[in-house]
C-alpha atoms as a PDB file:
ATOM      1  CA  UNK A   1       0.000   0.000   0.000  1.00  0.00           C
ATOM      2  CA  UNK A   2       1.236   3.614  -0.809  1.00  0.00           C
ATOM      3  CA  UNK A   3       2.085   5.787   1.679  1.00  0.00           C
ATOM      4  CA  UNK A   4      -0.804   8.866   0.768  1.00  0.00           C
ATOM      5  CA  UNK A   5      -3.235   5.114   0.689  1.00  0.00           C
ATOM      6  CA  UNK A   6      -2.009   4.510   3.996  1.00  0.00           C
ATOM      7  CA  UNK A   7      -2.202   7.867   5.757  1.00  0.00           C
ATOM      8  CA  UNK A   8      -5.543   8.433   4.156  1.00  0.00           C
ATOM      9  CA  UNK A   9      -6.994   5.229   5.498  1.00  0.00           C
ATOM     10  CA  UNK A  10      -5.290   6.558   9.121  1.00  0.00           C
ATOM     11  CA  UNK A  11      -7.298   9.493   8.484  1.00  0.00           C
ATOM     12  CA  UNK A  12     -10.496   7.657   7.294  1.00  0.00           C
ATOM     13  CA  UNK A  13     -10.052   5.619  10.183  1.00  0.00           C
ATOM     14  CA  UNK A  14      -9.388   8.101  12.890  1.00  0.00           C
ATOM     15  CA  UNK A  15     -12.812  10.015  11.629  1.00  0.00           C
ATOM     16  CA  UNK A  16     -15.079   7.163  12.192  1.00  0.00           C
ATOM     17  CA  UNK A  17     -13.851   6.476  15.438  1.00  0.00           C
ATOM     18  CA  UNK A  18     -14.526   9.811  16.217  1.00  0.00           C
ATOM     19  CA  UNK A  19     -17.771  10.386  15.221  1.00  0.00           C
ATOM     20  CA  UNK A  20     -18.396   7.129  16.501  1.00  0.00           C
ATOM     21  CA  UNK A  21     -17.589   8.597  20.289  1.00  0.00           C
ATOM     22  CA  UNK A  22     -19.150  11.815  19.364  1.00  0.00           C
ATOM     23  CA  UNK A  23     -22.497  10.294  18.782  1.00  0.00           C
ATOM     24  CA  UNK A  24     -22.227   8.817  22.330  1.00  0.00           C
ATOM     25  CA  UNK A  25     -20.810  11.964  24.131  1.00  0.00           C
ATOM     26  CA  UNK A  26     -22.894  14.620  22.094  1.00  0.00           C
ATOM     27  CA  UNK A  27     -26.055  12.610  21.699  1.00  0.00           C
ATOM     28  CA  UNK A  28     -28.256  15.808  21.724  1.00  0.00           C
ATOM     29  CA  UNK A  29     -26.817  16.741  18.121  1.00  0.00           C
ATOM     30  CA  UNK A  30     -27.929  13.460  16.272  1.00  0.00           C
ATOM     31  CA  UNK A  31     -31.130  12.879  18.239  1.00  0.00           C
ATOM     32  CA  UNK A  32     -31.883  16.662  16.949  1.00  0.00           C
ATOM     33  CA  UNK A  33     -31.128  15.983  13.229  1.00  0.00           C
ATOM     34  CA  UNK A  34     -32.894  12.449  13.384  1.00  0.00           C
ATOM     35  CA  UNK A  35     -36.133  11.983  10.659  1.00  0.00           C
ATOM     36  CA  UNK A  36     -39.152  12.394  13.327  1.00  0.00           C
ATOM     37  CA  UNK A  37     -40.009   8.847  11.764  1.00  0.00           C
ATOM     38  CA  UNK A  38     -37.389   6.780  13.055  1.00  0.00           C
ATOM     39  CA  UNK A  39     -38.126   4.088  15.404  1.00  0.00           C
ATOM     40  CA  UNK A  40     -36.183   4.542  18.931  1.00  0.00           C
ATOM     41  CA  UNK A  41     -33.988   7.488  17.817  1.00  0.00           C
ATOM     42  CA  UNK A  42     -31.290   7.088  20.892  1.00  0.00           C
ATOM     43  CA  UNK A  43     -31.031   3.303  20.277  1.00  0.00           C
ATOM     44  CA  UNK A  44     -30.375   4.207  16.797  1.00  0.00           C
ATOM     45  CA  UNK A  45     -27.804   6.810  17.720  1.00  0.00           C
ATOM     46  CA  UNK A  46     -26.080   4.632  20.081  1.00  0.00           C
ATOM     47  CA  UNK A  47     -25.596   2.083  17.684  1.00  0.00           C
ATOM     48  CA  UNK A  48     -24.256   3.708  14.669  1.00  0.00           C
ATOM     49  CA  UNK A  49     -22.180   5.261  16.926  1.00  0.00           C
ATOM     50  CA  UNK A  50     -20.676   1.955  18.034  1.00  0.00           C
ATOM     51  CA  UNK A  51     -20.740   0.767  14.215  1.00  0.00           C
ATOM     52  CA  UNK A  52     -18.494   3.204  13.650  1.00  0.00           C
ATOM     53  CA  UNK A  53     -15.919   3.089  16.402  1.00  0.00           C
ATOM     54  CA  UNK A  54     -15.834  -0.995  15.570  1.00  0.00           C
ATOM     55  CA  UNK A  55     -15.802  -0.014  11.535  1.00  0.00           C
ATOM     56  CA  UNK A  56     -12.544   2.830  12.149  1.00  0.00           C
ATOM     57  CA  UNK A  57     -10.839   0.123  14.257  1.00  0.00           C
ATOM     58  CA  UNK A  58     -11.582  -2.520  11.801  1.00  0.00           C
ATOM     59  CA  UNK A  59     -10.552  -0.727   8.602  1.00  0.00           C
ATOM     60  CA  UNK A  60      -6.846  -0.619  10.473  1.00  0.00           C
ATOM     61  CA  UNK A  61      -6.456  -4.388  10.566  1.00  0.00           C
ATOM     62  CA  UNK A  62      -5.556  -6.037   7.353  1.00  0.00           C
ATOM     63  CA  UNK A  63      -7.399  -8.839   7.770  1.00  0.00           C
ATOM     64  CA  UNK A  64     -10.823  -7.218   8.305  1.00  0.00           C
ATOM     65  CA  UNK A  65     -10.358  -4.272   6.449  1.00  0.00           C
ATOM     66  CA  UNK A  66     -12.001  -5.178   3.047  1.00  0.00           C
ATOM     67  CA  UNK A  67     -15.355  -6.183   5.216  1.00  0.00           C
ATOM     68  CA  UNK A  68     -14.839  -2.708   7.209  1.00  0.00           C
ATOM     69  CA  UNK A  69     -14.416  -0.644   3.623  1.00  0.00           C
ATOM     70  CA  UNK A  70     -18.034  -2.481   3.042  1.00  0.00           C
ATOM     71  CA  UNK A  71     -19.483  -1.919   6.474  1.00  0.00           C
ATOM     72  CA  UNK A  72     -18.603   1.585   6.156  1.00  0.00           C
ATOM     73  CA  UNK A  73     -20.188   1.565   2.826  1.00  0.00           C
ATOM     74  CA  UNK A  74     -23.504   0.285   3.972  1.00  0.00           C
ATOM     75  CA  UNK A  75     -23.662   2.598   7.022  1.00  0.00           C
ATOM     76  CA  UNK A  76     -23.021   5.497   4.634  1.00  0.00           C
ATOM     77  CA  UNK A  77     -25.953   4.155   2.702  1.00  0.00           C
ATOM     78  CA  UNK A  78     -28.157   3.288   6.191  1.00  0.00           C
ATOM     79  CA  UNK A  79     -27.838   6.816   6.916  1.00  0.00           C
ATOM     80  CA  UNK A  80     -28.156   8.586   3.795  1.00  0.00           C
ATOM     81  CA  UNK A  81     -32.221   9.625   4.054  1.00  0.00           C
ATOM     82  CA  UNK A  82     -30.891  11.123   7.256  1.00  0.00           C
ATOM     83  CA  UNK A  83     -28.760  13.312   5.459  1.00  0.00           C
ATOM     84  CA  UNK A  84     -31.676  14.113   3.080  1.00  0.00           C
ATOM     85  CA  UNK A  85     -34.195  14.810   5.370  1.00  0.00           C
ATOM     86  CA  UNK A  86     -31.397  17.579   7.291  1.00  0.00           C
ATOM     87  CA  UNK A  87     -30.380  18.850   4.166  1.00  0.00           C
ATOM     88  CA  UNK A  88     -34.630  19.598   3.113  1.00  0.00           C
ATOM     89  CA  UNK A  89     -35.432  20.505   6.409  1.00  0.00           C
ATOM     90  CA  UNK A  90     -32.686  22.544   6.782  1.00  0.00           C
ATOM     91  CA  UNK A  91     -31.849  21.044  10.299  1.00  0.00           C
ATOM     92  CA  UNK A  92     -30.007  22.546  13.165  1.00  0.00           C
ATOM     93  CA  UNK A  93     -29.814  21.489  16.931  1.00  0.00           C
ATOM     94  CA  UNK A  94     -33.321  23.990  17.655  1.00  0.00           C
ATOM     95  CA  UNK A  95     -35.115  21.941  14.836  1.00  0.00           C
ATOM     96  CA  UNK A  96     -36.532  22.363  11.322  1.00  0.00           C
ATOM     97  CA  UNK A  97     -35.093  26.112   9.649  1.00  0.00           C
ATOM     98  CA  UNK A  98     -32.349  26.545  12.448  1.00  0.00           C
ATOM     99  CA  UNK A  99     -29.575  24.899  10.413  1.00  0.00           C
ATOM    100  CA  UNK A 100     -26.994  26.198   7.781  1.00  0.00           C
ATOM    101  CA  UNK A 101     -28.622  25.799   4.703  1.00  0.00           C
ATOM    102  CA  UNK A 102     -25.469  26.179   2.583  1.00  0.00           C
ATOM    103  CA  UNK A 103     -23.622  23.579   4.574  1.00  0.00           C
ATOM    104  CA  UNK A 104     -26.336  21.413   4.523  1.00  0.00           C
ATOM    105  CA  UNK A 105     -26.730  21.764   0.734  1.00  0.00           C
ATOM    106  CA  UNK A 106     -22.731  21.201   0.086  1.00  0.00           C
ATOM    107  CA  UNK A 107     -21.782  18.601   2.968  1.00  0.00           C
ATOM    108  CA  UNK A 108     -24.465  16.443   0.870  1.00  0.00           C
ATOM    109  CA  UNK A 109     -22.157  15.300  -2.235  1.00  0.00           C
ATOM    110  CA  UNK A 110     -19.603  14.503   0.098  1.00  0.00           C
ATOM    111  CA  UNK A 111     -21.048  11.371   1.450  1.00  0.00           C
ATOM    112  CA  UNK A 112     -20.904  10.163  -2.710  1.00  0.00           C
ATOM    113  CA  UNK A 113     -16.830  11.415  -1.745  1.00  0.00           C
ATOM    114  CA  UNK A 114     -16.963   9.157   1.573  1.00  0.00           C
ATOM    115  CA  UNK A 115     -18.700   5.897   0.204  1.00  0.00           C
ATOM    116  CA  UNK A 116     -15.486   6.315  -2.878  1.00  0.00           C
ATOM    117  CA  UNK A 117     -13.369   6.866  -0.050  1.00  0.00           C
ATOM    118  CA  UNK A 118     -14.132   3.519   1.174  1.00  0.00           C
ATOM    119  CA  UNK A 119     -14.577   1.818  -1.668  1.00  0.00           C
ATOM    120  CA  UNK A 120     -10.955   1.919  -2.366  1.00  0.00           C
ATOM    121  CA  UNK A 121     -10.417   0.465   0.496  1.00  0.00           C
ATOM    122  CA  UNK A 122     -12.681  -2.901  -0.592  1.00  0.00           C
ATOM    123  CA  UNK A 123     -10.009  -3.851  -3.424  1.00  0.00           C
ATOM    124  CA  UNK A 124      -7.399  -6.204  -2.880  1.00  0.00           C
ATOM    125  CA  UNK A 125      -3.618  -4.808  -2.855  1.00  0.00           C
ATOM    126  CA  UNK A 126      -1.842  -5.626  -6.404  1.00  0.00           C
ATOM    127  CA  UNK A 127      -0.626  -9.314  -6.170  1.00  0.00           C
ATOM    128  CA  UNK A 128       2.499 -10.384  -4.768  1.00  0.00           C
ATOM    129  CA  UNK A 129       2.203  -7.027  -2.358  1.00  0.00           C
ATOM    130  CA  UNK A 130       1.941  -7.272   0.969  1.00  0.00           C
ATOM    131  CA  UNK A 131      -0.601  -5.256   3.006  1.00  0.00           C
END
C-alpha cells in the first residue's frame, strides 16, 4: 500500500472512530437531526455510533479491512435519508429552519466522496504485495 493510501486510510479511520464517540458523548446533536419517523432514535444513535468506532478500528487491521471498507459503505448508505431529510429541512440542533442551509446543501455530495473513499479500500492490494 502507498504511503498517501495509507495515511488516508489513518485518516479515514481516525474520523469514524470519532464520530463514533461523538455520537455517544454529544447525543443531543444526532437525536436533533434524526427523521421524526425513526423508530427509537437514541437506540439508533447509540448504535451507529458503536458501528463506527468498531468499523474505524476494523478498517486498520488487514485482515478485516475489506469487510470494514463495506461496512462503512452500507452505514453510509443506512444513513443517507438522514442526510436528506437535514439537508430539506434545513436542520439545526433547535429543529426544522435553524440549520446552515449552505452547509447542509454542500456537505451532501460529500457522502458520494466518503462511500469512494471507502470503496478503495474494498479492493485487494496488487498481487504479490503485501498489506
Amino acid at each position: 500500500m502507498s504511503s498517501i493510501k495509507r495515511a488516508l486510510l489513518w485518516l479515514m479511520a481516525a474520523f469514524y472512530v470519532f464520530a463514533g464517540f461523538n455520537h455517544l458523548l454529544n447525543p443531543a446533536f444526532y437525536l436533533a437531526i434524526m427523521p421524526p419517523n425513526l423508530p427509537d432514535p437514541e437506540w439508533l444513535n447509540v448504535l451507529s455510533g458503536l458501528a463506527e468506532i468498531v468499523l474505524g478500528v476494523f478498517l486498520l487491521e488487514p485482515r478485516t479491512r475489506v469487510l470494514a471498507a463495506w461496512g462503512v459503505i452500507a452505514l453510509l448508505v443506512a444513513v443517507f435519508p438522514a442526510n436528506l431529510y437535514v439537508t430539506f429541512e434545513n436542520m439545526g440542533v433547535d429543529g426544522p429552519g435553524s440549520g446552515n442551509a449552505m452547509l447542509n446543501w454542500v456537505r451532501l455530495p460529500f457522502q458520494a466522496l466518503f462511500v469512494l473513499w471507502a470503496w478503495w479500500y474494498t479492493r485487494d492490494e496488487e498481487p504479490g504485495v503485501a498489506r
